[in-house]
C-alpha atoms as a PDB file:
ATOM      1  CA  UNK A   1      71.248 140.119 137.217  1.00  0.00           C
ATOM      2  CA  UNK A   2      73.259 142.762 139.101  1.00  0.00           C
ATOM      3  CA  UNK A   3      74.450 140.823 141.104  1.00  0.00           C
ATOM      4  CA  UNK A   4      76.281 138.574 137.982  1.00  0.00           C
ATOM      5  CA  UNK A   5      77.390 141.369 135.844  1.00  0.00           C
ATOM      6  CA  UNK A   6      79.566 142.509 139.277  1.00  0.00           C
ATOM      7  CA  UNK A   7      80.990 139.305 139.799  1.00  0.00           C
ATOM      8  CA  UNK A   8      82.060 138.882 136.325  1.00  0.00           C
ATOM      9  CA  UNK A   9      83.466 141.876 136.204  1.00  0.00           C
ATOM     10  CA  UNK A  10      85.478 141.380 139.404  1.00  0.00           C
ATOM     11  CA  UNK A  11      86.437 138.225 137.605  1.00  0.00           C
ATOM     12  CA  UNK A  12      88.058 139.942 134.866  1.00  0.00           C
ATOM     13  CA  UNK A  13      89.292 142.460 136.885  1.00  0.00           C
ATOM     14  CA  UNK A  14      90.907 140.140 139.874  1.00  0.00           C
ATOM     15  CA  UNK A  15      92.556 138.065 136.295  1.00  0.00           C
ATOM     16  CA  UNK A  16      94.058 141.194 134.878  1.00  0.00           C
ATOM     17  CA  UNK A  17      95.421 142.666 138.629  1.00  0.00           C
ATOM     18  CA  UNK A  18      97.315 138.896 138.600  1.00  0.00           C
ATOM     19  CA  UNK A  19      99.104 139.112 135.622  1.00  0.00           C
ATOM     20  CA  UNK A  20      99.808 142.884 135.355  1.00  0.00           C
ATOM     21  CA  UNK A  21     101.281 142.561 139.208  1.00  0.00           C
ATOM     22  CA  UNK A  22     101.677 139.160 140.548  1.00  0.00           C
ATOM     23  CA  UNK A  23     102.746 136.883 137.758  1.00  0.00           C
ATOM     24  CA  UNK A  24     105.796 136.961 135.393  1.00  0.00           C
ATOM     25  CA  UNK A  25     105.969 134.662 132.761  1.00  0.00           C
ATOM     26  CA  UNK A  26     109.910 134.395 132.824  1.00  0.00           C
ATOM     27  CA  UNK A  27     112.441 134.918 135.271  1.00  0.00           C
ATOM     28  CA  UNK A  28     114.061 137.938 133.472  1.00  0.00           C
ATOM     29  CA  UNK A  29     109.955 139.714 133.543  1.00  0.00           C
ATOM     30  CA  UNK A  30     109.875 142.327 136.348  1.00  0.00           C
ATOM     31  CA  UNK A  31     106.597 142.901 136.218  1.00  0.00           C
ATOM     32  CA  UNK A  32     105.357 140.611 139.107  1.00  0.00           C
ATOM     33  CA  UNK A  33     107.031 138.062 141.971  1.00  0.00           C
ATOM     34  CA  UNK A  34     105.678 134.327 141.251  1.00  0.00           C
ATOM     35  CA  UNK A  35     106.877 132.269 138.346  1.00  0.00           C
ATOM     36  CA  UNK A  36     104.019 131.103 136.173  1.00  0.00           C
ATOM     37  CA  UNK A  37     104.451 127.210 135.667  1.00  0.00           C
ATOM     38  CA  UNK A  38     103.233 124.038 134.584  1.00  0.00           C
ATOM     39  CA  UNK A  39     100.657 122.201 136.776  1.00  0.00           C
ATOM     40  CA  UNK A  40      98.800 123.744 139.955  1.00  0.00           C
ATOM     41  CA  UNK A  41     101.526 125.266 141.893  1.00  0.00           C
ATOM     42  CA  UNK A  42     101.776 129.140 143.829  1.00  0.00           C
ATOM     43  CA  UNK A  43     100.443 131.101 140.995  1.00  0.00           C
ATOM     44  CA  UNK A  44      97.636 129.255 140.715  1.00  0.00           C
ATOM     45  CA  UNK A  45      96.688 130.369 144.393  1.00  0.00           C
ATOM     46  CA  UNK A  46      97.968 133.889 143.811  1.00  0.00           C
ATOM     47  CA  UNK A  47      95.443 133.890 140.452  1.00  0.00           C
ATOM     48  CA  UNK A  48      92.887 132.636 143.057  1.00  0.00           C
ATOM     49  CA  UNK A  49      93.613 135.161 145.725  1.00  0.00           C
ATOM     50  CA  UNK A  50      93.277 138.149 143.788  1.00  0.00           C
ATOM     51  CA  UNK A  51      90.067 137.219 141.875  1.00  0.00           C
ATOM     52  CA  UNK A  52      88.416 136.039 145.305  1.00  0.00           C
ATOM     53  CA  UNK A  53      89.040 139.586 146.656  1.00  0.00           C
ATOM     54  CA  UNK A  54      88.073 141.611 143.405  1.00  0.00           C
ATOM     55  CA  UNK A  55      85.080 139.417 143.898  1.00  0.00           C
ATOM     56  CA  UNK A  56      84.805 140.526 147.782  1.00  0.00           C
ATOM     57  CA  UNK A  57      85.538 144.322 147.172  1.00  0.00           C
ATOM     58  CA  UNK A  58      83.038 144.098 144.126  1.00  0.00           C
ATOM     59  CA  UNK A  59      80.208 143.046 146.359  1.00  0.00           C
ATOM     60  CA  UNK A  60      81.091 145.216 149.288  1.00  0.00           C
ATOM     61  CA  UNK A  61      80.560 147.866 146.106  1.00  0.00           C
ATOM     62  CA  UNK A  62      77.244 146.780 144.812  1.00  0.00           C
ATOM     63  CA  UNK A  63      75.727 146.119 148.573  1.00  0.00           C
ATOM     64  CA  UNK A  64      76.386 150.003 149.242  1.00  0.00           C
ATOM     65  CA  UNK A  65      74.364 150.995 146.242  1.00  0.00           C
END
């Protein structure tokens, strides 16, 4: 059960990290480096990225406790 709620969390938090630094929704948005688009493209794997290591650092976290 522990185990879940820490992934999810890492989840949300590896989603919100994405769009608050990675992603900009148009080109004139300065808040991040890859273009959002249509389709699978780069921010799909930049979305991917940063949940995968939220997800990594999250259970490097819960194996310490």
């Amino acid at each position: 059960m522990k185990k879940g709620v820490i992934v999810f969390a890492s989840v949300l938090a590896g989603n919100w990290a994405a769009e608050k630094f990675l992603l900009k929704a148009t080109p004139e948005d300065t808040s991040g480096f890859i273009q959002v688009a249509d389709g699978p493209g780069w921010d799909d794997v930049a979305r991917a990225a940063s949940v995968l290591l939220m997800v990594f650092i999250g259970d490097k976290i819960a194996s310490a406790f």
